[in-house]
C-alpha atoms as a PDB file:
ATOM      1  CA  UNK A   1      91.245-232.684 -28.248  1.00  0.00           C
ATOM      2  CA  UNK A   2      93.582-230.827 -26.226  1.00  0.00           C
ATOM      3  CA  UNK A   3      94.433-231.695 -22.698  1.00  0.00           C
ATOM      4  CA  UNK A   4      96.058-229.143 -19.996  1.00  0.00           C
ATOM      5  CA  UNK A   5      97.388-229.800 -16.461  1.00  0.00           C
ATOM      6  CA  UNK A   6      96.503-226.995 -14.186  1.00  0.00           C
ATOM      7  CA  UNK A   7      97.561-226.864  -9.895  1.00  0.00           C
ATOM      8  CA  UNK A   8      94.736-225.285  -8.280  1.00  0.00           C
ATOM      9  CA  UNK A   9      96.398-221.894  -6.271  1.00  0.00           C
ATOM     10  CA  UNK A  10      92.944-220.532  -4.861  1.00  0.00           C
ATOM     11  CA  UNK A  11      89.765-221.738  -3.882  1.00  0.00           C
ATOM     12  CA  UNK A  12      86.996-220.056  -2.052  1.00  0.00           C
ATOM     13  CA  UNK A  13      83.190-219.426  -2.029  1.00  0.00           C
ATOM     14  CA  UNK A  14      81.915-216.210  -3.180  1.00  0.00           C
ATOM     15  CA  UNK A  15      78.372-214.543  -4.094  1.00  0.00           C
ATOM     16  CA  UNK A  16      77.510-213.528  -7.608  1.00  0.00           C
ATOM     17  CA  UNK A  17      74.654-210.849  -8.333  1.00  0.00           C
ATOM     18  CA  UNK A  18      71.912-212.701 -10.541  1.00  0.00           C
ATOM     19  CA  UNK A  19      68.705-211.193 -11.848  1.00  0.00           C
ATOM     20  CA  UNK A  20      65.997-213.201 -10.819  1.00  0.00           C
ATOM     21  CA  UNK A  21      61.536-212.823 -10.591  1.00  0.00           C
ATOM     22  CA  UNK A  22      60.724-212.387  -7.265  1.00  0.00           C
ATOM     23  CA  UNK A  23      56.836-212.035  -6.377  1.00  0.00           C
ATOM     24  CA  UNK A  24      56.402-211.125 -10.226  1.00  0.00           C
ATOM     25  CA  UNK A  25      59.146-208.959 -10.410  1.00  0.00           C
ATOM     26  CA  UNK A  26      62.447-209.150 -11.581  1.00  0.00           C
ATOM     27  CA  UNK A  27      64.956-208.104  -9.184  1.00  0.00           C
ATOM     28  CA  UNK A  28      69.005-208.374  -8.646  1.00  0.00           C
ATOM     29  CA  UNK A  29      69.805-210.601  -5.751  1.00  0.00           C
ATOM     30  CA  UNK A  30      72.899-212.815  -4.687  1.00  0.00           C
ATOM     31  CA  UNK A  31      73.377-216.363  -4.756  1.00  0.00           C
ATOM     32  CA  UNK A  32      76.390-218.451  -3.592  1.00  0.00           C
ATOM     33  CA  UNK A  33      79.251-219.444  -5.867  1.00  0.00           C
ATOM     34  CA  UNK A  34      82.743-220.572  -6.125  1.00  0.00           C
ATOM     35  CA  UNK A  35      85.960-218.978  -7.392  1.00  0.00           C
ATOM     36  CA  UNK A  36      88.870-221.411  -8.432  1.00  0.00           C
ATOM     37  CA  UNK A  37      92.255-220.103  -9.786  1.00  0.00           C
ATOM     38  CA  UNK A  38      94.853-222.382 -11.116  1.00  0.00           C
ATOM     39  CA  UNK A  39      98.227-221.849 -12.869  1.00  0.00           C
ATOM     40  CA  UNK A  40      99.525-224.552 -15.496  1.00  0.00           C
ATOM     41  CA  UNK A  41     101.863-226.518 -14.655  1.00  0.00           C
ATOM     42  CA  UNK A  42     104.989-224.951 -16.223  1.00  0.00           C
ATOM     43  CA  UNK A  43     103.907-221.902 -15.147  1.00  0.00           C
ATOM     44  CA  UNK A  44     103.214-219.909 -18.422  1.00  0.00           C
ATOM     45  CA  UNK A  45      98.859-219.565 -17.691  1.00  0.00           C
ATOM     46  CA  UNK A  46      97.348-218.894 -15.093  1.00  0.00           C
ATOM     47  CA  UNK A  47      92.703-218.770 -14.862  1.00  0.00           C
ATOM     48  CA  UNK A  48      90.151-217.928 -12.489  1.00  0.00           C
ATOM     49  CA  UNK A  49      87.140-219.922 -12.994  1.00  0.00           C
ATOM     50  CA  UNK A  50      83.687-218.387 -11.668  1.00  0.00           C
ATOM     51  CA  UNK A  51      80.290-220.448 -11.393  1.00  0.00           C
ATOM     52  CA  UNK A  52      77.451-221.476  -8.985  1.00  0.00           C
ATOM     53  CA  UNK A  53      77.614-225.584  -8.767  1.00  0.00           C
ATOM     54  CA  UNK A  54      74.751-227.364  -7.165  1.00  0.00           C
ATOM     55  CA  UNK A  55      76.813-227.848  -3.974  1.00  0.00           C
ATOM     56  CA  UNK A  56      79.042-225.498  -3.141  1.00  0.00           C
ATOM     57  CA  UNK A  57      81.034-227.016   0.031  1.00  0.00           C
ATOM     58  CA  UNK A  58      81.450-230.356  -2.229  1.00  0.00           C
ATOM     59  CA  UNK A  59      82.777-228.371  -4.716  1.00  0.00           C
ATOM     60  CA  UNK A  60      85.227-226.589  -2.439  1.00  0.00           C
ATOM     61  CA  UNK A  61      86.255-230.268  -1.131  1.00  0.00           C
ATOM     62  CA  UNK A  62      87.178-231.391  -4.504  1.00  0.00           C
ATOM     63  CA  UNK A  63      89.324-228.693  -5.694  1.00  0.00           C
ATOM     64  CA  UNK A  64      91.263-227.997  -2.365  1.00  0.00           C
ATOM     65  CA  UNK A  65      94.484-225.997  -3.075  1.00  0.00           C
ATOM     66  CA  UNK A  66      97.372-228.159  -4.208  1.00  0.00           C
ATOM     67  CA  UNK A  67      95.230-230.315  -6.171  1.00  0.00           C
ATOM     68  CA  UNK A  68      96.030-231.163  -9.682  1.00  0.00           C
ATOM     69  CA  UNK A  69      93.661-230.573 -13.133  1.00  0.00           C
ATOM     70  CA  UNK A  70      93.213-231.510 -16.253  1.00  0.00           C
ATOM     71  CA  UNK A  71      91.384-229.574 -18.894  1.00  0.00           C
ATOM     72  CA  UNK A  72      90.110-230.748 -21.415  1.00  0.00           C
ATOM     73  CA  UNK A  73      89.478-229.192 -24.989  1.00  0.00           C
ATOM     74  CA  UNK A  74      87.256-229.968 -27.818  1.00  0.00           C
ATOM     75  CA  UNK A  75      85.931-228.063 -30.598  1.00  0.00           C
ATOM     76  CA  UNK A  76      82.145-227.677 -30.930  1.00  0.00           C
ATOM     77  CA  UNK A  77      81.100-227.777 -34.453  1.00  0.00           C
END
């Protein structure tokens, strides 16, 4: 496992297009998400992480900017 510290730059809610069934038919709509960038910590990487959670202001609330990460890596085999 790898671990990497990341300081959260930018965090904001956003909509995402989605194809969903509506009525019986499948149509493109938008549902709320968030969009989180973060630089490491010395600099060298920065991400942009896109994705609908559950709940959206929580998730806002718990990456404020400023706050500190820590990524985890493990293979999948």
């Amino acid at each position: 496992m790898v671990e990497l510290n990341y300081v959260v730059t930018s965090s904001q809610s956003d909509v995402f297009a989605v194809t969903a069934v509506v009525g019986g038919v499948e149509r493109e709509v938008t549902i709320p998400g968030v969009v989180i960038e973060m630089l490491s910590e010395d600099g060298s990487m920065g991400h942009t992480y896109r994705f609908v959670p559950e709940d959206v202001a929580g998730t806002l609330a718990e990456f404020p900017v400023g706050a500190a990460v820590r990524l985890s890596l493990t293979p999948v085999s």
